[in-house]
Protein backbone atom coordinates (compact mmCIF):
# COMPACT_ATOMS: atom_id res chain seq x y z
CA UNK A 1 155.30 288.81 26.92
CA UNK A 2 154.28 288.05 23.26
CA UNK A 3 156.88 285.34 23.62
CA UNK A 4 154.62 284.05 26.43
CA UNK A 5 151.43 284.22 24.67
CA UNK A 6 152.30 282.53 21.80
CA UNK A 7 153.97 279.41 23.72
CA UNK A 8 151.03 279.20 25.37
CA UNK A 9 148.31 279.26 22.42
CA UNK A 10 150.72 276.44 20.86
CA UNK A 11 150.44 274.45 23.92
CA UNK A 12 146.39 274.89 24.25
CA UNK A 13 146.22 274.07 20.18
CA UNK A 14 148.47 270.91 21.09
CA UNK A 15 146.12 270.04 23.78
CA UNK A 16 143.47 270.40 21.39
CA UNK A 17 144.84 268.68 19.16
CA UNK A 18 145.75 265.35 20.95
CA UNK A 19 142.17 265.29 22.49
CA UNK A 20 140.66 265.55 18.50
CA UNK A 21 143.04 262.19 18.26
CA UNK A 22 143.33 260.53 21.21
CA UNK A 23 141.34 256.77 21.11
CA UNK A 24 138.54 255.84 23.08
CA UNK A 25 139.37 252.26 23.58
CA UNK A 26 142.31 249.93 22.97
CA UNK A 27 142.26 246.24 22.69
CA UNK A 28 143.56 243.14 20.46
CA UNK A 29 142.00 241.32 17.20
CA UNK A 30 140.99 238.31 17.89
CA UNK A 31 138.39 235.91 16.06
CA UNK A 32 136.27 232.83 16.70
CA UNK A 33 138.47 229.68 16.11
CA UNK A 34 137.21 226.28 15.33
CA UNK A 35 138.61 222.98 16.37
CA UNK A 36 138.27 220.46 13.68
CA UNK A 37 138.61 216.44 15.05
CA UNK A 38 137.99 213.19 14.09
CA UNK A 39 134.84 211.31 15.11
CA UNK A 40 136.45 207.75 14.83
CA UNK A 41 138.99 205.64 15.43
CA UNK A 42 141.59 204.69 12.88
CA UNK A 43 144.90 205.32 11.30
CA UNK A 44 144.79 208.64 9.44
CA UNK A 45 145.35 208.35 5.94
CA UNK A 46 145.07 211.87 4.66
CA UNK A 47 146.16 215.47 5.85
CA UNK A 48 145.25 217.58 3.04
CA UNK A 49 146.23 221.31 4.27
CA UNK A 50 149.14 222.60 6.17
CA UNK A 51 149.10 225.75 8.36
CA UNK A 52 148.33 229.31 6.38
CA UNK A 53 146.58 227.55 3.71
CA UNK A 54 142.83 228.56 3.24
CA UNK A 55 140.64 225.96 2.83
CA UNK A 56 137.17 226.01 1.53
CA UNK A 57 133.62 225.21 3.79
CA UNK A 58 132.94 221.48 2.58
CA UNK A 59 136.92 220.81 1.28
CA UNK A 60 138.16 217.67 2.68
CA UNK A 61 140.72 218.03 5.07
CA UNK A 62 141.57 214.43 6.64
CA UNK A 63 140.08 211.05 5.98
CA UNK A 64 140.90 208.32 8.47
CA UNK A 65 140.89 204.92 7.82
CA UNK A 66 137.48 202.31 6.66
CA UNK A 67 138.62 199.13 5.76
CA UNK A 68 137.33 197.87 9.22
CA UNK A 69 134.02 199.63 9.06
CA UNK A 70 133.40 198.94 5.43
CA UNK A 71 133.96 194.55 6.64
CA UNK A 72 131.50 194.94 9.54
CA UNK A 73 129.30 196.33 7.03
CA UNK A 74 129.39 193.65 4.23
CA UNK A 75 129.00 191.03 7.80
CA UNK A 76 126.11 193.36 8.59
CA UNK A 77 124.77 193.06 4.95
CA UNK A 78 124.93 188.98 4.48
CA UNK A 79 123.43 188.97 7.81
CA UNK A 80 120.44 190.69 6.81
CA UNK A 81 119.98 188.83 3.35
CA UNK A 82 119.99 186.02 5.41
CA UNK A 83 117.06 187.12 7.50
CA UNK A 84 115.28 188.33 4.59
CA UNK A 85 115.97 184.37 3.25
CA UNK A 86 114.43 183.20 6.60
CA UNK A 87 111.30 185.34 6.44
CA UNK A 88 110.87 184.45 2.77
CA UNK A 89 110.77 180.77 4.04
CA UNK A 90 108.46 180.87 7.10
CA UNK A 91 106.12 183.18 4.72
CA UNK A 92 106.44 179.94 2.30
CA UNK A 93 105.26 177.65 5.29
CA UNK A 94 102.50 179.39 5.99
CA UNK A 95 101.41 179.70 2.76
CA UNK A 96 101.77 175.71 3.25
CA UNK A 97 99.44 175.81 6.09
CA UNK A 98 97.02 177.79 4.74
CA UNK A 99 96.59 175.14 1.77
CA UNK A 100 96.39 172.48 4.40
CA UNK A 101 93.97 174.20 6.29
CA UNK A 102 91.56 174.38 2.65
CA UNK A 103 92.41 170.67 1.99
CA UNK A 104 91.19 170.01 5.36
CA UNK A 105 88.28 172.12 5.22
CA UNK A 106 87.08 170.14 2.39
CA UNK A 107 87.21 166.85 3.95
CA UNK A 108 85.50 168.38 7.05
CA UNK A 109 82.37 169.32 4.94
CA UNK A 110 82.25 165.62 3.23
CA UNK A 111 82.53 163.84 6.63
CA UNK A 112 79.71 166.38 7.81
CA UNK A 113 77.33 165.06 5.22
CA UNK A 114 78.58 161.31 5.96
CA UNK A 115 78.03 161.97 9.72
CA UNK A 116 74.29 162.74 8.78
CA UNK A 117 73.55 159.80 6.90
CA UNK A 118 75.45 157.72 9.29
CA UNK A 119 77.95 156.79 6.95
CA UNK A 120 81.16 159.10 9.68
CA UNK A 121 81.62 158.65 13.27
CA UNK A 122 81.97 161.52 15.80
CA UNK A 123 85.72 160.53 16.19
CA UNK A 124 86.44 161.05 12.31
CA UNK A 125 84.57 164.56 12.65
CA UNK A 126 86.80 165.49 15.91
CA UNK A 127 90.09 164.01 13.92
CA UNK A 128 89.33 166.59 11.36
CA UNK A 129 88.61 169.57 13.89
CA UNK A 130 91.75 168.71 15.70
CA UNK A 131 93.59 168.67 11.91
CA UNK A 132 92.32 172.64 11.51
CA UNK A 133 93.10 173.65 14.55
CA UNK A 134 96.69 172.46 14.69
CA UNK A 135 97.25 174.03 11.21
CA UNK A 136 96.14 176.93 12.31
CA UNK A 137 98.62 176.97 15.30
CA UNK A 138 101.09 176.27 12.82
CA UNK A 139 100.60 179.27 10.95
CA UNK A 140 100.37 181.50 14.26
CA UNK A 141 103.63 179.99 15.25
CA UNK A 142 105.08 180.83 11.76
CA UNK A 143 103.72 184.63 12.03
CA UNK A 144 104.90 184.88 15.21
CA UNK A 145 108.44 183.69 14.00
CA UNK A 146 108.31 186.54 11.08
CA UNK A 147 108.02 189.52 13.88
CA UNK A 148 110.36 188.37 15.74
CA UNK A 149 112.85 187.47 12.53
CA UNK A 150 111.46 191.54 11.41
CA UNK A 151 112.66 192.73 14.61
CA UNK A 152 116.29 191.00 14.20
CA UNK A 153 116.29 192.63 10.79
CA UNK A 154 115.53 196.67 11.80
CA UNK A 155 118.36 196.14 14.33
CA UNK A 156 120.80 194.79 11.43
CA UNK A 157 119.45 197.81 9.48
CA UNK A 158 119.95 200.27 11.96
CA UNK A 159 123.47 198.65 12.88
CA UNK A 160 124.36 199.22 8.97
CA UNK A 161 122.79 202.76 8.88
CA UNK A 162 125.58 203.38 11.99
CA UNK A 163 128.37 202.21 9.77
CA UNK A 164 127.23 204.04 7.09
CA UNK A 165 127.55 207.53 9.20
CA UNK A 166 130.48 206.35 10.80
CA UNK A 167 132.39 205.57 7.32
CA UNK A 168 130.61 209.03 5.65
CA UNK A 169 132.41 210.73 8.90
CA UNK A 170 135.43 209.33 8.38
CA UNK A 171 136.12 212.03 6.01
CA UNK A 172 136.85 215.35 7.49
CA UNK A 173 135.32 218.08 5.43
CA UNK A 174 135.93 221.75 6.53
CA UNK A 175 133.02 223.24 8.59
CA UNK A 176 134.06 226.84 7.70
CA UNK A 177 135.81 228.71 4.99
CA UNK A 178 138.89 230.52 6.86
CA UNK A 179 142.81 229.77 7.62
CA UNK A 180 144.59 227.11 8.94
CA UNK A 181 146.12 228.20 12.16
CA UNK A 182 147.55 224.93 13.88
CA UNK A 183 147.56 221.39 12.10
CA UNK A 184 147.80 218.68 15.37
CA UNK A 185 148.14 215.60 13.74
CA UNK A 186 149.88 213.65 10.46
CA UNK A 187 149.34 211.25 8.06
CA UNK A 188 150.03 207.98 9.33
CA UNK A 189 149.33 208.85 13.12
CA UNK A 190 146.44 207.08 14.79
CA UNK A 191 143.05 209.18 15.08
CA UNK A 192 140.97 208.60 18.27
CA UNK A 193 137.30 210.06 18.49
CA UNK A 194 137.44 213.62 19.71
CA UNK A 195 141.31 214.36 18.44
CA UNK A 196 142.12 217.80 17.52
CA UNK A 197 143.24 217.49 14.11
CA UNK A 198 143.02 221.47 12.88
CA UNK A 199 142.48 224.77 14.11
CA UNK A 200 141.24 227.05 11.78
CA UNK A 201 139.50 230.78 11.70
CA UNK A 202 137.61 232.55 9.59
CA UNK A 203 139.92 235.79 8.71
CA UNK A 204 137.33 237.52 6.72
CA UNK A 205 136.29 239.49 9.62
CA UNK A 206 138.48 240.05 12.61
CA UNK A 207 137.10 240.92 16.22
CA UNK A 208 138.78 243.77 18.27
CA UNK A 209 137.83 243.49 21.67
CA UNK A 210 138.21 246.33 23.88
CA UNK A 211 137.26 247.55 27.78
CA UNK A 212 135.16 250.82 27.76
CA UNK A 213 134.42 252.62 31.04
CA UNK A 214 130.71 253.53 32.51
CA UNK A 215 130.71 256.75 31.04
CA UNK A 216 131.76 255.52 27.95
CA UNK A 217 128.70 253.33 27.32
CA UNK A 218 126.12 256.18 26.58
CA UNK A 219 128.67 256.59 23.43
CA UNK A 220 128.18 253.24 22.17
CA UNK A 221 125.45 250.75 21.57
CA UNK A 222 124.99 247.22 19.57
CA UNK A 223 124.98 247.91 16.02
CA UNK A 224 126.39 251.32 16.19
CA UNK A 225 129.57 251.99 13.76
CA UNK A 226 133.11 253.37 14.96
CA UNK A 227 136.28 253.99 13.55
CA UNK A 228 138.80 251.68 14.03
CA UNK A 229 142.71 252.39 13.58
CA UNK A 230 145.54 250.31 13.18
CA UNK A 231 149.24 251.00 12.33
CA UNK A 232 149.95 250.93 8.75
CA UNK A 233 152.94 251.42 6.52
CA UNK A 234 152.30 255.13 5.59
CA UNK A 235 151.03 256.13 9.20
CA UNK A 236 147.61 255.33 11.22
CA UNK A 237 144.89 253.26 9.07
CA UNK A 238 141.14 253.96 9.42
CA UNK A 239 138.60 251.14 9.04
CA UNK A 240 134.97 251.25 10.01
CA UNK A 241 134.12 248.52 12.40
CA UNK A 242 130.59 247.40 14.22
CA UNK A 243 130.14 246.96 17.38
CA UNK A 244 128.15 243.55 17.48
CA UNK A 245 127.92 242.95 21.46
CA UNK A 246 129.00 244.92 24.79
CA UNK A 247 128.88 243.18 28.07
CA UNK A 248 126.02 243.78 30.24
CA UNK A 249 128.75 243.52 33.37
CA UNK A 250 131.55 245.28 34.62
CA UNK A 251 134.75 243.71 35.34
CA UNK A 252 138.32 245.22 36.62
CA UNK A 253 140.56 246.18 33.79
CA UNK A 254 141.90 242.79 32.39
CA UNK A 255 145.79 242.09 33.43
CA UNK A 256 147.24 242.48 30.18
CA UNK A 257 147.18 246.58 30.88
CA UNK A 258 150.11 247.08 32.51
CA UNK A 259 149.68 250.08 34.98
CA UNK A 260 148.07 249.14 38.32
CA UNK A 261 145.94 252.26 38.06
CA UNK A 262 144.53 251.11 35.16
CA UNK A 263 143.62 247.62 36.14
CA UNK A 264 141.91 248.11 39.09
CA UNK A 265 139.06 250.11 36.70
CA UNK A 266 135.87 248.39 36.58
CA UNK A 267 135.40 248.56 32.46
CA UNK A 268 132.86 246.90 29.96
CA UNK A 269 133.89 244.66 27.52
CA UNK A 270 132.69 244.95 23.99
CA UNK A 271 133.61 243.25 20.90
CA UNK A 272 133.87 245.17 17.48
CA UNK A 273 133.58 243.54 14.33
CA UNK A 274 136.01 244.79 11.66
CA UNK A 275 136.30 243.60 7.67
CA UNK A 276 139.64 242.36 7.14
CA UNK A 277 141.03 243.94 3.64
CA UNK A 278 144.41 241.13 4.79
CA UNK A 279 146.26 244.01 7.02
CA UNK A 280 144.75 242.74 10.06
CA UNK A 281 146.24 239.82 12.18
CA UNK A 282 145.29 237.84 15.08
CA UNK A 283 146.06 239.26 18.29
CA UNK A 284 147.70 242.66 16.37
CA UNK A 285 146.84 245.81 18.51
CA UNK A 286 143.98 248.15 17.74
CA UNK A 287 142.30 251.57 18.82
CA UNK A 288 138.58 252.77 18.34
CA UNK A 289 137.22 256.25 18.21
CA UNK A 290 133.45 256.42 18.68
């Protein structure tokens, strides 16, 4: 009988204890990767990192090549000095008419006073009128002949202010500070706007996602801090996550569980954000205990 007893209190203590221990969620670390491409076209002339190197925000991680950009620029250049010449001259012709138009005047106010004593005819006086007003058309046209020669000259600008951006893109700088997972392409290949040259994570923090059940949620909330365990060298590992966002819909137990009971669950998912001291990896199990 006392044999009994005391099998039975060490099977209730055991029971005990693996409730105290068991996890409230499982799930996977995982973090928020970022593809880094190229925005031109060109032959690639630098790969500075290789996969597993960490790479600074702002470090320069490919440059593709500008020879092509930078001659379409120094086209784009002449061509605006040249407008610039152009305006510089019609502002010179007008500055032409306007002396004209003062010459003219002049003569206009002597053959005013000859008219009145007779000494003019009325053709002489209309000669002159017709002289002003054709100036004056003159300078009109020339005016007219600056806007449109401005106009031509904001579209060289903005054309050169394009292949300015185009050749300051042409250099790859990191967008984050993390890892490099993949590397896609070499020096030497040919880059094409929108090609995947990196991937690349930020390993500082780590995301463990994992699938809680309806009950579960009034245990949880955004914000709220659990412990998070992982398998270490000398046993389990405690580290104190955050949970940063829980889905506001249910969803059947994703396929990667394996038992059929277990999938066909309808669980929330909910992602825990967890400082990464370098023993966590991507997609490396995990457990929570709220």
């Amino acid at each position: 009988m006392r044999t009994f007893l005391l099998l039975s209190l060490i099977i209730i203590l055991g029971a005990c204890t693996n409730n105290k221990t068991k996890s409230d969620a499982f799930g996977n670390f995982e973090t928020d990767e970022v593809i880094v491409s190229s925005e031109n076209s060109g032959k690639i002339v630098l790969t500075a990192f290789i996969e597993g190197e960490k790479v600074n925000q702002g470090a320069v991680m490919a440059i593709t090549d500008t020879v092509n950009l930078v001659l379409q620029r120094s086209q784009l250049i002449a061509q605006k000095e040249s407008v610039l010449a152009q305006k510089a001259g019609l502002y010179a012709q007008i500055a032409v008419s306007d002396q004209q138009i003062t010459n003219i005047q002049k003569d206009q106010v002597r053959i005013k006073k000859m008219l009145v004593d007779g000494a003019a005819t009325p053709k002489q006086m209309d000669d002159i009128d017709g002289q002003i007003a054709l100036a004056g058309k003159q300078k009109q046209a020339f005016a007219a002949q600056i806007s449109a020669i401005e106009k031509s000259g904001e579209a060289v600008v903005a054309q050169i202010a394009v292949l300015n951006d185009r050749i300051t893109t042409s250099v790859i700088k990191s967008p984050i500070s993390g890892i490099i997972l993949e590397k896609y392409a070499e020096t030497g290949e040919l880059a094409t706007p929108g090609k995947s040259l990196y991937k690349m994570a930020n390993m500082d923090n780590l995301i463990l996602r994992v699938y809680v059940s309806g009950p579960q949620l009034t245990q949880i909330k955004t914000g709220s801090q659990v412990k998070v365990m992982i398998d270490g060298n000398e046993g389990i590992k405690e580290i104190t996550g955050t949970v940063e966002w829980i889905s506001s819909e249910a969803e059947f137990t994703p396929k990667i569980i394996q038992t059929r009971e277990e999938r066909v669950k309808l669980v929330y998912a909910a992602k825990v954000r967890v400082p990464n001291d370098g023993s966590l990896k991507l997609g490396m199990p995990g457990e929570i205990k709220f």
